[in-house]
Protein backbone atom coordinates (compact mmCIF):
# COMPACT_ATOMS: atom_id res chain seq x y z
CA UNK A 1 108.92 61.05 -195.29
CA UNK A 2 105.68 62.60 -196.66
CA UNK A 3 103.09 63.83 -194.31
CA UNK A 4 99.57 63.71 -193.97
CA UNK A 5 98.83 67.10 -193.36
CA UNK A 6 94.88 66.59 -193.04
CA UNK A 7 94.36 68.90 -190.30
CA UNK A 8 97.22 71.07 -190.16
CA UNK A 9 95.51 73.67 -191.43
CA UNK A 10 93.51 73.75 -188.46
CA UNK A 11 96.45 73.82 -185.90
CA UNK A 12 96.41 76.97 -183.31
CA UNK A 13 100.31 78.26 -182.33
CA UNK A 14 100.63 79.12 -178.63
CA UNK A 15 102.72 81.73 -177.83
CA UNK A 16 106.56 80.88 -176.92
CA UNK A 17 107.68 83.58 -173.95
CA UNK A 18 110.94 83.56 -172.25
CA UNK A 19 111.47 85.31 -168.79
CA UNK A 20 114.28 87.89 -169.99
CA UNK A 21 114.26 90.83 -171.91
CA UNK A 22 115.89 91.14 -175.99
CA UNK A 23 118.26 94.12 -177.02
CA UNK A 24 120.16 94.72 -179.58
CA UNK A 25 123.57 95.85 -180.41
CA UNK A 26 124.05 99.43 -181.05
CA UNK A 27 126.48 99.22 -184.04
CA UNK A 28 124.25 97.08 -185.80
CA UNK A 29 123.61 99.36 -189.06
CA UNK A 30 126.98 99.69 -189.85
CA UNK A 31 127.46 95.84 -189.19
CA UNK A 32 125.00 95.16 -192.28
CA UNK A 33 126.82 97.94 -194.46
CA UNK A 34 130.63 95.71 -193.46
CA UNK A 35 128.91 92.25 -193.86
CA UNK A 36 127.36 93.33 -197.38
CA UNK A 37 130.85 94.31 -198.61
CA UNK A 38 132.54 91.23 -197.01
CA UNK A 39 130.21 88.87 -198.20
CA UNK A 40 130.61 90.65 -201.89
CA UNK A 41 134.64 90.66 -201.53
CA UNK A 42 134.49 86.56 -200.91
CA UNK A 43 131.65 86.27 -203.65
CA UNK A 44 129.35 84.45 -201.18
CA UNK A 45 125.94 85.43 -202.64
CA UNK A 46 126.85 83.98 -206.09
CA UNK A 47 124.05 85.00 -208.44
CA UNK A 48 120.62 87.22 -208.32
CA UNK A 49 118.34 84.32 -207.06
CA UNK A 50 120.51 83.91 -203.64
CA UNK A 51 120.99 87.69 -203.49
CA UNK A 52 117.10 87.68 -203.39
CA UNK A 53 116.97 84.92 -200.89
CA UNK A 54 119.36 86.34 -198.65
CA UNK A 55 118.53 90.08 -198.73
CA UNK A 56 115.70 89.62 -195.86
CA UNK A 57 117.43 87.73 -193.43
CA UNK A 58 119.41 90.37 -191.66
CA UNK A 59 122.25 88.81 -190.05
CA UNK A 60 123.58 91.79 -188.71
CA UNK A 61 120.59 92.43 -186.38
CA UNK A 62 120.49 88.80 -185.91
CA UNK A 63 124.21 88.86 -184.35
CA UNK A 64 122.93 91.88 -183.14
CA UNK A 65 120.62 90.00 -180.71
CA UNK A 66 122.71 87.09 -179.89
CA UNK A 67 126.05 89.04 -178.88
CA UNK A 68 124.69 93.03 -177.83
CA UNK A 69 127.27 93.69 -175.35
CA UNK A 70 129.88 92.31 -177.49
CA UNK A 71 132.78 94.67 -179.01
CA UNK A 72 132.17 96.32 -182.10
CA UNK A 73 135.12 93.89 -183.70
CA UNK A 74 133.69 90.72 -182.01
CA UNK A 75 130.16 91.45 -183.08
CA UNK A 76 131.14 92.23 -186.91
CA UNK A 77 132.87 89.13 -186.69
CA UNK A 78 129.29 87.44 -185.45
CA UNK A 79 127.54 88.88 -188.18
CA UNK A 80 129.76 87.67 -191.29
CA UNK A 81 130.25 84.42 -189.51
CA UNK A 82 125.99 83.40 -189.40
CA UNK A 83 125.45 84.44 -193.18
CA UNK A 84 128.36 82.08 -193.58
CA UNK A 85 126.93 79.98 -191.66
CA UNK A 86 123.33 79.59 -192.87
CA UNK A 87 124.51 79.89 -196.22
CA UNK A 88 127.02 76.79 -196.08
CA UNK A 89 123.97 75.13 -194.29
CA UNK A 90 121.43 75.73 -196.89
CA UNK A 91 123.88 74.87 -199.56
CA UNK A 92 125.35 71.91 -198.28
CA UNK A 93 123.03 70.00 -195.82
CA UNK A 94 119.30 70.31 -197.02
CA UNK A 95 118.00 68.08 -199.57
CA UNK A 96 121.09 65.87 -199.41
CA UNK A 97 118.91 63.42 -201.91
CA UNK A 98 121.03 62.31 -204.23
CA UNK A 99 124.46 60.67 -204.65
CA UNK A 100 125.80 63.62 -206.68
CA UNK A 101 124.92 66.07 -203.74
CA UNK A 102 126.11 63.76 -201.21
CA UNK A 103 129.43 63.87 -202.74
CA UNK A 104 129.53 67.60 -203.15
CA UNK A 105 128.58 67.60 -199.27
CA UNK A 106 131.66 65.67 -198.34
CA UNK A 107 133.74 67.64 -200.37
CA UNK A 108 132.71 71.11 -198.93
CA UNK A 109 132.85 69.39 -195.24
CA UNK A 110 136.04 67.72 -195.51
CA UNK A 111 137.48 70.98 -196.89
CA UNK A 112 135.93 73.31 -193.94
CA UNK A 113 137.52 70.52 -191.95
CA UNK A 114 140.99 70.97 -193.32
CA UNK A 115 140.89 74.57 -192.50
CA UNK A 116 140.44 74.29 -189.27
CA UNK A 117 143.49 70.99 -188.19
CA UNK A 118 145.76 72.20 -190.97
CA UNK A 119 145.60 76.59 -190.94
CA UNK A 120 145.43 76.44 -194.65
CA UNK A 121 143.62 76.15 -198.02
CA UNK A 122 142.96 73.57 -200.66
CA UNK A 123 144.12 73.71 -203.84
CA UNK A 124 141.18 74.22 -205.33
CA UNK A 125 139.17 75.90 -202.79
CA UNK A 126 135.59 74.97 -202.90
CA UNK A 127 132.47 78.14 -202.47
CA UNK A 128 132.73 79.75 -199.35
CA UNK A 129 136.04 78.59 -198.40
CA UNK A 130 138.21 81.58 -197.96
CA UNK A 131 135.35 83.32 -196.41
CA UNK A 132 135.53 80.56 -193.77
CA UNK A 133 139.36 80.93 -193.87
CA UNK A 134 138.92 84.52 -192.67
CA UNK A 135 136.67 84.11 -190.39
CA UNK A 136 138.81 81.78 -188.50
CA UNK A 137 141.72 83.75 -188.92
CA UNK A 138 139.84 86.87 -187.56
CA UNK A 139 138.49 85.05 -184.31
CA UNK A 140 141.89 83.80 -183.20
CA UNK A 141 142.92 87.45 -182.99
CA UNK A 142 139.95 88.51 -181.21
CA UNK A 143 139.96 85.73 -178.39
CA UNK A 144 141.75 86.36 -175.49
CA UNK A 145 143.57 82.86 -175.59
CA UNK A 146 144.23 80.01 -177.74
CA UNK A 147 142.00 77.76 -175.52
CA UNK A 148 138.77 79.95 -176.50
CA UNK A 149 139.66 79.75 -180.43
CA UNK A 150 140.09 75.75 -179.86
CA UNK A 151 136.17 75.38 -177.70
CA UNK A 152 134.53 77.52 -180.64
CA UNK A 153 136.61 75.27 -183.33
CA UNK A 154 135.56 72.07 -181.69
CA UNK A 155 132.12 72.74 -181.48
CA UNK A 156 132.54 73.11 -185.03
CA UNK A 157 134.15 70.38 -186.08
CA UNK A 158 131.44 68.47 -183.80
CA UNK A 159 128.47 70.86 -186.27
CA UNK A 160 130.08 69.35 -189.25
CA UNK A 161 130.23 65.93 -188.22
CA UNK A 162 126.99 66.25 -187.01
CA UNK A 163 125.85 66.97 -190.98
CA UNK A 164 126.40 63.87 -191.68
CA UNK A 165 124.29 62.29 -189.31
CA UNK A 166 121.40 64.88 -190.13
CA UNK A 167 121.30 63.82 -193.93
CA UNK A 168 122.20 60.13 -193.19
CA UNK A 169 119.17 60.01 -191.44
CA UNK A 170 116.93 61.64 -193.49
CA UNK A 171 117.89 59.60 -197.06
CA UNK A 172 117.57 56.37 -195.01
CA UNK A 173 115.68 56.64 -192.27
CA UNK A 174 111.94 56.00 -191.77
CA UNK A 175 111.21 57.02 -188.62
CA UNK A 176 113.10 58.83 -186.07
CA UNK A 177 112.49 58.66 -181.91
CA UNK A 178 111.73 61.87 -180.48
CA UNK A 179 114.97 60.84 -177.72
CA UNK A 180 117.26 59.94 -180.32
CA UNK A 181 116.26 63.43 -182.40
CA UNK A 182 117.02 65.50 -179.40
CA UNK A 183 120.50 63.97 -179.66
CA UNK A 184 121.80 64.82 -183.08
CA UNK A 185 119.74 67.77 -182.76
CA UNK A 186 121.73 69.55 -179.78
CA UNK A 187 124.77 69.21 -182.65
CA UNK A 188 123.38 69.43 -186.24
CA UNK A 189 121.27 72.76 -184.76
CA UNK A 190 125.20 74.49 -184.83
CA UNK A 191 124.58 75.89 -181.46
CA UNK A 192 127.17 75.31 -179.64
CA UNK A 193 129.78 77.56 -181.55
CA UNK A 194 127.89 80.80 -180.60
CA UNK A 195 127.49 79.07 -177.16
CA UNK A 196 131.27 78.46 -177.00
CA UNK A 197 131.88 82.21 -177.19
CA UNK A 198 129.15 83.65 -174.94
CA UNK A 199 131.73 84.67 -171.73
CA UNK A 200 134.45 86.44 -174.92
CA UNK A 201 131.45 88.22 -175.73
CA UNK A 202 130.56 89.41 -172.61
CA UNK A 203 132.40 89.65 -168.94
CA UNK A 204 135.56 88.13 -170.36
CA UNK A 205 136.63 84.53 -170.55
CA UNK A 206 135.53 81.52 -168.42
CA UNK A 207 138.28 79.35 -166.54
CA UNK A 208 138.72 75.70 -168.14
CA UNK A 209 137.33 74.58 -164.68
CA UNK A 210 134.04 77.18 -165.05
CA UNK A 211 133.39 76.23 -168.80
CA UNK A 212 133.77 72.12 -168.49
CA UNK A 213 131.80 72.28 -164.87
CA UNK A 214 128.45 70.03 -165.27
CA UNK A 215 126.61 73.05 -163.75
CA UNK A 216 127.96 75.12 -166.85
CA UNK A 217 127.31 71.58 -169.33
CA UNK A 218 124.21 71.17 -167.92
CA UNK A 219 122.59 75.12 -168.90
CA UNK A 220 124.85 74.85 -172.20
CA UNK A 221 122.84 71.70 -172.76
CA UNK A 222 119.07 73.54 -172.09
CA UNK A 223 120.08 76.61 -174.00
CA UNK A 224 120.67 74.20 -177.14
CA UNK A 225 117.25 72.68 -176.72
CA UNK A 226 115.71 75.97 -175.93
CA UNK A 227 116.80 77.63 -179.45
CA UNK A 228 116.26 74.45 -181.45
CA UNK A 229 112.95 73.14 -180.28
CA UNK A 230 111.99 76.94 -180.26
CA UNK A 231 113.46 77.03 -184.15
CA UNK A 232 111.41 73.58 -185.30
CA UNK A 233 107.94 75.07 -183.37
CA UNK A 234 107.98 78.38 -185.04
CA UNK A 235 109.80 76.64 -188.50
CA UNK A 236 106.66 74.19 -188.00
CA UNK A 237 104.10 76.01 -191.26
CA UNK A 238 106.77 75.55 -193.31
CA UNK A 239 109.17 72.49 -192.29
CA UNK A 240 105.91 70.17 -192.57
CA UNK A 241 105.97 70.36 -196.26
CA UNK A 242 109.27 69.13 -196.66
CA UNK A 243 109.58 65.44 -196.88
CA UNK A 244 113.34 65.28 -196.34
CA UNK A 245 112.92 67.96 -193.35
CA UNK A 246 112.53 66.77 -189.71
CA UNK A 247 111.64 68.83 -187.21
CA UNK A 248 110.64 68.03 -183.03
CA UNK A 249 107.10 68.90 -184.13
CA UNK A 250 107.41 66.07 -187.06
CA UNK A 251 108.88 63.93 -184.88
CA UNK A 252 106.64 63.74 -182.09
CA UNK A 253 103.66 63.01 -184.71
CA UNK A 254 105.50 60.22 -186.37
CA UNK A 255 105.97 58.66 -182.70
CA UNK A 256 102.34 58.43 -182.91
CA UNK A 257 100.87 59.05 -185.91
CA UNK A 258 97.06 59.06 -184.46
CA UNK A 259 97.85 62.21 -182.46
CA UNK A 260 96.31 65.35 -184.16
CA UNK A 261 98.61 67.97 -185.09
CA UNK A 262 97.80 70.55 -182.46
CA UNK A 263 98.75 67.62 -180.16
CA UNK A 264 102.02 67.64 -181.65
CA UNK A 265 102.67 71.24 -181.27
CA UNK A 266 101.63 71.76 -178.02
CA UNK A 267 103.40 68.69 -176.57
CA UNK A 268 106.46 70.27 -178.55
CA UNK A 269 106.08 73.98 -176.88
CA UNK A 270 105.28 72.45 -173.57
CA UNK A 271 108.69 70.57 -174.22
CA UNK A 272 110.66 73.82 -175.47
CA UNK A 273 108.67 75.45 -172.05
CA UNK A 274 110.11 73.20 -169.54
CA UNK A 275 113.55 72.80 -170.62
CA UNK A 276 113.03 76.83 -170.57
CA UNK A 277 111.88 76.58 -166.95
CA UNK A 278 114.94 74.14 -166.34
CA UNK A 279 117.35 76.43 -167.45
CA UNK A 280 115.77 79.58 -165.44
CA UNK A 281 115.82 77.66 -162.40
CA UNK A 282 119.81 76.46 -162.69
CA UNK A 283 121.03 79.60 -164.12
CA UNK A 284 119.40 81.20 -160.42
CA UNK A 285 121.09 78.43 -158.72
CA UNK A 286 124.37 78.95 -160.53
CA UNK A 287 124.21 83.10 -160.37
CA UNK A 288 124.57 83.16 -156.22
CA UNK A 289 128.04 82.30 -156.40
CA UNK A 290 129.06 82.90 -160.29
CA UNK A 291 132.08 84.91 -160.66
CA UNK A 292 131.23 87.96 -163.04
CA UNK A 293 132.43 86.13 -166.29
CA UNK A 294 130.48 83.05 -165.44
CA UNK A 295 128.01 85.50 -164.80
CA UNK A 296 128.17 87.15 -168.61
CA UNK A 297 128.63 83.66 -170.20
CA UNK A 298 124.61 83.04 -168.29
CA UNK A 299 123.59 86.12 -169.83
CA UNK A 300 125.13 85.42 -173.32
CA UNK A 301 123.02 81.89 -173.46
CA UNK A 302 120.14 83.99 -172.72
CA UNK A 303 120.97 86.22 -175.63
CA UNK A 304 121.49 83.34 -177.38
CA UNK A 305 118.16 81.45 -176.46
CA UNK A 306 116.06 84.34 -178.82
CA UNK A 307 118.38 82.56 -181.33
CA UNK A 308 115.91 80.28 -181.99
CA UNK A 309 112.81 83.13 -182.79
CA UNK A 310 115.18 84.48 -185.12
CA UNK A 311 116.26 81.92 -187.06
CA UNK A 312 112.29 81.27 -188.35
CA UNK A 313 112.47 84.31 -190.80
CA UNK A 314 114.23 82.07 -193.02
CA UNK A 315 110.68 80.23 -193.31
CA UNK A 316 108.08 82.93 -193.59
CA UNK A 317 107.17 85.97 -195.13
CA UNK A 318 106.46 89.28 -193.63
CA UNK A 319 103.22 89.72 -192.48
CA UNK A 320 101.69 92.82 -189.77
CA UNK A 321 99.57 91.59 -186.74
CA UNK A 322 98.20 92.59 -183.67
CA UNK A 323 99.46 90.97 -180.15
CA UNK A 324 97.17 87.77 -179.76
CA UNK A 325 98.18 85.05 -177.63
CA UNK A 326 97.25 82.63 -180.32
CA UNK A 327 96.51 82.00 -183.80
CA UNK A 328 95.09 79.42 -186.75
CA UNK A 329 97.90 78.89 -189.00
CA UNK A 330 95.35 78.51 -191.76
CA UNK A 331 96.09 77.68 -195.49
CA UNK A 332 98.45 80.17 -196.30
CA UNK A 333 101.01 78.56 -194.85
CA UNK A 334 102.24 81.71 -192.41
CA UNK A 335 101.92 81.61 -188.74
CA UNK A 336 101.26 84.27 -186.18
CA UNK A 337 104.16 85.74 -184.61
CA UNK A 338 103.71 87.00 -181.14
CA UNK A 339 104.44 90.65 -180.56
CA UNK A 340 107.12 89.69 -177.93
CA UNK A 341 108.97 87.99 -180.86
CA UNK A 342 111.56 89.26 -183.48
CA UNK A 343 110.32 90.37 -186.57
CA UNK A 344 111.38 88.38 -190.20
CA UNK A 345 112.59 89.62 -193.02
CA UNK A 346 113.06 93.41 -193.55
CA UNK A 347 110.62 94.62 -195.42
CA UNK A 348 111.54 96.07 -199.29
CA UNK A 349 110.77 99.49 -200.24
CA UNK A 350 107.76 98.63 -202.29
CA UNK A 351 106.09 97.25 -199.30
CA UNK A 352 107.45 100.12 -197.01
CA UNK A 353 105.85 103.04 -199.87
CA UNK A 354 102.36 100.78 -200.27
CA UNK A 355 101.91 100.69 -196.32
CA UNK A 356 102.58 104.76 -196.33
CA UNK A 357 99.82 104.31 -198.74
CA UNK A 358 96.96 102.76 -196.21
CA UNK A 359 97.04 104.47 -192.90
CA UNK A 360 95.25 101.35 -190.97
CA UNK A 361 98.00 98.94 -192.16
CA UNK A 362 100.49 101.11 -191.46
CA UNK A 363 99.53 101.41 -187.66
CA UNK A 364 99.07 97.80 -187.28
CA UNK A 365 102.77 97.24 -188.82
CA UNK A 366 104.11 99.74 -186.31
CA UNK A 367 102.72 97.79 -183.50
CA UNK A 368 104.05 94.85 -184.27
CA UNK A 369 107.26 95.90 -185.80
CA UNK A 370 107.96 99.28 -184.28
CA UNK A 371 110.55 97.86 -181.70
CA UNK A 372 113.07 97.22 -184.65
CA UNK A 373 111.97 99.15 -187.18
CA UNK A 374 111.82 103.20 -187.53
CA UNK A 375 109.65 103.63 -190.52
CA UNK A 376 110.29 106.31 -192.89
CA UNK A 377 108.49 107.10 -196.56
CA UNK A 378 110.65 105.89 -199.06
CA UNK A 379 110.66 107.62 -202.56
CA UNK A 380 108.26 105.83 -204.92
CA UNK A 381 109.73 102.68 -206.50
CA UNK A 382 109.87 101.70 -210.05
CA UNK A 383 106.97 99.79 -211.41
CA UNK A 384 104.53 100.93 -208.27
CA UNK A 385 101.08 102.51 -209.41
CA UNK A 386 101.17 106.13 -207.44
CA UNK A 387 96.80 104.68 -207.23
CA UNK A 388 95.97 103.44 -203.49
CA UNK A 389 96.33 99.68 -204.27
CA UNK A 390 94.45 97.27 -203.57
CA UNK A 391 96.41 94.32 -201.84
CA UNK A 392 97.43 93.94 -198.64
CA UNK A 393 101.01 93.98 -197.05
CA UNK A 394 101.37 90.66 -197.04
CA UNK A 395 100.72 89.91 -199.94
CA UNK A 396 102.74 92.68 -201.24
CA UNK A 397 105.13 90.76 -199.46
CA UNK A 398 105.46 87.84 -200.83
CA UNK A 399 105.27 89.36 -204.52
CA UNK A 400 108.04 91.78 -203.88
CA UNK A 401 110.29 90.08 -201.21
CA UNK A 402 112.57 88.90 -203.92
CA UNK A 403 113.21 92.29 -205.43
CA UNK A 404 114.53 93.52 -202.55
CA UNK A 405 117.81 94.65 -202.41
CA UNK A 406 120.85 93.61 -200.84
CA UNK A 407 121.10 97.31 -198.89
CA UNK A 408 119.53 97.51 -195.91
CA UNK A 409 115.79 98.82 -197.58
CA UNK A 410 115.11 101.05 -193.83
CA UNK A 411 116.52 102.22 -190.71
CA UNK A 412 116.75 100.04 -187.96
CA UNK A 413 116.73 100.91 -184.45
């Protein structure tokens, strides 16, 4: 459904924080030079315009964050597998609004489907297909047992089922309740898989009687809420303009639609901030007698719990700022991203060569960006006046963003 968005301008962001620290796998530049050639070998981006789209999101450093202590095999894995991932999601589940793409979207699911119960291909196999095909080919030979292959394949299966439900209720549904959002939401978020594979990733694997304990349900459960509800706050400049997009910020307003918008979003972050709290307190609880693989699959959900501040860079554009603990979102549609957060989109080497350019931006970009970025000058790029211009980074940003190349445009750290 359209929304009135009245006073959204005029909504203030509050900072999300979580109580444990973010780092980042060390192989994680030469993951983003494997994942461009495997994505190229299975012909995933399929033209210039999702080349474009794509070249910002950064996957690598993304899997990078969610699995840091994972082997350098496990973690490439992690990377190709979320730009699979998001791309099969962006292609196949949004803007399901039409009985021509609702078809296509059973097609592609039922065939992901088939490659998980029956080990094989179709005979025509649909985009994206025998990338998924190696990618669960790959993880059964990296798990340590058949039993971790099948938890990661049925919280797929569950993702993909889940799709359905997502789009069903957005072509046909008015009005959603907040408690019956947070259900589909802990599936159709596709959390679960990375969840499933937290203890591999980390101090080995979890007994059957350690994985299905409630304890263990019960933080699997918060973690999920944690890196959605963080995902539809910081999605929230973007998701609002989308009729056919629901987020826990959209829903809450509908519930009542005479609450402001900054009531929304706060009620939503003081949601996201208790089942934070929640999860804190029973992963403590839990720790005092964890064995050490219980004890890694805890810190895996935590890796996986910045998931969620990640995710957003699909939704805005790059944009330097100092540390505040809150901002307007304002008219241009961007929000404020705390300092404490991950960073979006890489930036291209136009924007890189214009900030060398002005001194003052450039020391406000390392501030915010210098924990994952290691800025160097980049030769001057076609097209770009050698004149000081006159713009500013962001909106150099959003002019050049889609030139940007597929190669990653700086060193990371």
């Amino acid at each position: 459904m359209r929304h009135d968005l009245t006073d959204f301008d005029r909504v203030v962001l509050p900072e999300l924080e979580l109580p444990w620290p973010s780092t980042l796998h060390p192989e994680v530049q030469g993951m983003h030079r494997a994942l461009t050639d495997w994505s190229e070998r299975h012909t995933l981006l399929r033209d210039e315009a999702e080349r474009d789209r794509y070249a910002g999101y950064r996957f690598a450093w993304l899997a990078g964050r969610c699995f840091p202590r994972a082997d350098p095999a496990f973690a490439q894995w992690a990377a190709d597998f979320m730009l699979w991932f998001f791309l099969f999601d962006d292609v196949t589940a949004d803007r399901v609004e039409s009985a021509e793409r609702a078809t296509t979207m059973v097609r592609r699911l039922t065939a992901m489907l088939d490659v998980l119960d029956l080990d094989e291909l179709g005979e025509r196999p649909v985009h994206g297909e025998t990338a998924w095909d190696d990618l669960c080919r790959r993880l059964r030979a990296l798990v340590p047992a058949e039993e971790n292959y099948q938890r990661w394949a049925t919280a797929m299966r569950l993702w993909f089922l889940s799709l359905t439900t997502q789009v069903f209720d957005q072509v046909r549904t008015h009005r959603v309740s907040p408690r019956s959002y947070a259900s589909y939401r802990r599936y159709s978020a596709g959390l679960k898989p990375p969840l499933a594979l937290a203890d591999v990733a980390n101090a080995g694997s979890l007994t059957p009687e350690e994985f299905h304990a409630p304890e263990a349900r019960l933080l699997e459960m918060y973690a999920t809420h944690v890196i959605g509800w963080s995902n539809d706050v910081l999605s929230a400049p973007a998701e609002v303009h989308e009729p056919a997009t629901r987020s826990l910020v959209t829903v809450i307003k509908d519930a009542e639609p005479g609450r402001s918008w900054q009531e929304a979003v706060n009620l939503a972050v003081d949601q996201t901030h208790a089942e934070i709290a929640k999860f804190a307190e029973l992963a403590e609880q839990v720790r005092r007698s964890a064995s050490p693989q219980l004890a890694g699959w805890i810190d895996g959900c935590q890796d996986d719990d910045r998931h969620g501040q990640l995710v957003p860079a699909r939704h805005r554009p790059l944009r330097p700022h100092r540390r505040r603990p809150s901002r307007a979102i304002g008219r241009s549609r961007t929000m404020a991203i705390p300092r404490s957060l991950p960073p979006g989109p890489a930036p291209g080497p136009e924007d890189l060569w214009r900030l060398e350019q002005q001194p003052a931006l450039l020391e406000d970009f390392r501030a915010s960006y210098g924990d994952l970025f290691t800025l160097h000058r980049p030769d001057q790029p076609r097209g770009c006046s050698s004149a000081p211009p006159t713009t500013s980074a962001a909106s150099c940003s959003a002019t050049t963003r889609n030139s940007t190349a597929w190669a990653p445009p700086c060193t990371t750290t």
